[in-house]
Protein backbone atom coordinates (compact mmCIF):
# COMPACT_ATOMS: atom_id res chain seq x y z
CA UNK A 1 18.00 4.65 4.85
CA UNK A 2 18.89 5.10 1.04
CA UNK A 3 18.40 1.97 -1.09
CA UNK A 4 16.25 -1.42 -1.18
CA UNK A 5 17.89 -3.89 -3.21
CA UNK A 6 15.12 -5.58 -4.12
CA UNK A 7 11.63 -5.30 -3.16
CA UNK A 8 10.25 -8.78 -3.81
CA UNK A 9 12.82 -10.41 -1.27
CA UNK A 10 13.07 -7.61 1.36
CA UNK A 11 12.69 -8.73 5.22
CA UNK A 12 8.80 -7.51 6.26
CA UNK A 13 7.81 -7.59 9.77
CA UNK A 14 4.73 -8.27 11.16
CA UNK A 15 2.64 -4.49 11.04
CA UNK A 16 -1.19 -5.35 11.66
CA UNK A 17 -2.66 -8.71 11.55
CA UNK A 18 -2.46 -10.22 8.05
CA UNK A 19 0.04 -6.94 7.08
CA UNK A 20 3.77 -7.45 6.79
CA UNK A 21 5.90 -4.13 6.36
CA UNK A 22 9.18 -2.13 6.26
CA UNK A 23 8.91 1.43 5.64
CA UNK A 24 11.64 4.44 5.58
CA UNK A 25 11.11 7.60 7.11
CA UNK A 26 12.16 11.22 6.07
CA UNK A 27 11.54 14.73 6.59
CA UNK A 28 8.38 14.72 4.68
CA UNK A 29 7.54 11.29 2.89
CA UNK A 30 7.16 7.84 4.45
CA UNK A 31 7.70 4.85 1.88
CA UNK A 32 6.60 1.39 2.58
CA UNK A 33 6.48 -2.17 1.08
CA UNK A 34 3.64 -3.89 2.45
CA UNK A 35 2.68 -7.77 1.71
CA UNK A 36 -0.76 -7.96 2.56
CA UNK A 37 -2.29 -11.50 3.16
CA UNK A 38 -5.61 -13.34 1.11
CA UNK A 39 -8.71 -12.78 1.66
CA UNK A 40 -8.03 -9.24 3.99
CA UNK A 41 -9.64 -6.38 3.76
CA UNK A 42 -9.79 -2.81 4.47
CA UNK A 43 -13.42 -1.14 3.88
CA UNK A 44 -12.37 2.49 3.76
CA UNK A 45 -10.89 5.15 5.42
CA UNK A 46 -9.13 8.69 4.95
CA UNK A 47 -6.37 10.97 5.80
CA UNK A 48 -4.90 14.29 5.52
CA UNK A 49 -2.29 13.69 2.87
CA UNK A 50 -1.69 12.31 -0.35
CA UNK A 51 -0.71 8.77 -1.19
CA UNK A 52 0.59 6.63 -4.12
CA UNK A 53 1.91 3.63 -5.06
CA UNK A 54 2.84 0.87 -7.09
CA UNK A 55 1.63 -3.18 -7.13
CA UNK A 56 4.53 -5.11 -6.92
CA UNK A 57 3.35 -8.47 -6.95
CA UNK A 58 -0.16 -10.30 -6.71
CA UNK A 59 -3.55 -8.67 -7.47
CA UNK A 60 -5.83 -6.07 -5.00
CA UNK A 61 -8.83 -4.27 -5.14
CA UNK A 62 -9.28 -1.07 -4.38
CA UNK A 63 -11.58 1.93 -4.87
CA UNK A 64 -10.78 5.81 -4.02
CA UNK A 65 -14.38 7.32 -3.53
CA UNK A 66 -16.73 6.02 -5.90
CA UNK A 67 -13.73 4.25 -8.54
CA UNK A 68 -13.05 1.09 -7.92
CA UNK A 69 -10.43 -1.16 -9.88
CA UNK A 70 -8.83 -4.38 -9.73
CA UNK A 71 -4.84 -3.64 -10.36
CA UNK A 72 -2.13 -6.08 -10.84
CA UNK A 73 1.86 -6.04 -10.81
CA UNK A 74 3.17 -2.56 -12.42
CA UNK A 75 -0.40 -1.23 -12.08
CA UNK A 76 -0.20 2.21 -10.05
CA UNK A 77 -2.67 3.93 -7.70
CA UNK A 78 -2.69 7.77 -6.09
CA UNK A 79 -4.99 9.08 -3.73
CA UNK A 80 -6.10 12.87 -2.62
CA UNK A 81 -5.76 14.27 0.55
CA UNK A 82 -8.76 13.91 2.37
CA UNK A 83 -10.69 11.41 0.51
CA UNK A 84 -12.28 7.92 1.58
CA UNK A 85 -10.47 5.03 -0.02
CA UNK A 86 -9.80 0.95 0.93
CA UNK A 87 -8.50 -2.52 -0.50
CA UNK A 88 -9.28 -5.93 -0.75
CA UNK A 89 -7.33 -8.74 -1.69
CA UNK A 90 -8.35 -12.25 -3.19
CA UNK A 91 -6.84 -15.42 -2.89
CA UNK A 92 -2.89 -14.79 -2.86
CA UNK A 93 -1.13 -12.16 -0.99
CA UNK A 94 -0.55 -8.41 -2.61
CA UNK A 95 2.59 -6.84 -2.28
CA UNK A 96 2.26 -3.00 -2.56
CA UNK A 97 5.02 -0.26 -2.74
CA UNK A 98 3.43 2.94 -0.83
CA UNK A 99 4.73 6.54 -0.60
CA UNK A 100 2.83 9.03 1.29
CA UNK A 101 3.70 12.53 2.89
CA UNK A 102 4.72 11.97 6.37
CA UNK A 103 1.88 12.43 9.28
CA UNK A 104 2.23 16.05 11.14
């Protein structure tokens, strides 16, 4: 709880298959560095909150509806409540710094 020294050399875990993460949990916000592997890909989905975020490292695809953009380190993404979004990545990994309001 409190501070990450660095993001590009924290200690992920294995999250989903291809995923690596460590996330901190408050009241109301979750925030979570993810390092996701080549060549994986998520073809959309949605939730009841908002989400944002920052790439940290690599390059990923995504799309929110019908936008879709290619974004690269210090590129930054957000994401309404309710709509369908997703990712791809290419040929190196994508490492992603995610807040989002906390599930009820």
């Amino acid at each position: 709880m409190g501070f990450w020294n660095n993001i590009c050399r924290l200690n992920l875990q294995d999250f989903r298959p291809g995923i690596r993460s460590v996330a901190e949990f408050g009241d109301r916000l979750v925030m979570a560095c993810m390092e996701i592997g080549p060549g994986k890909e998520d073809a959309g989905h949605q939730h009841p909150f908002e989400q944002c975020g920052v790439v940290v490292a690599g390059r990923i695809e995504m799309f929110i509806v019908d936008e879709r953009r290619v974004l690269e380190a210090m590129e930054t993404y957000f994401i309404p409540a309710g709509v369908i979004h997703g990712w791809k990545t290419f040929d190196m990994p994508a490492r992603i710094l995610d807040v989002s309001a906390k599930p009820n």
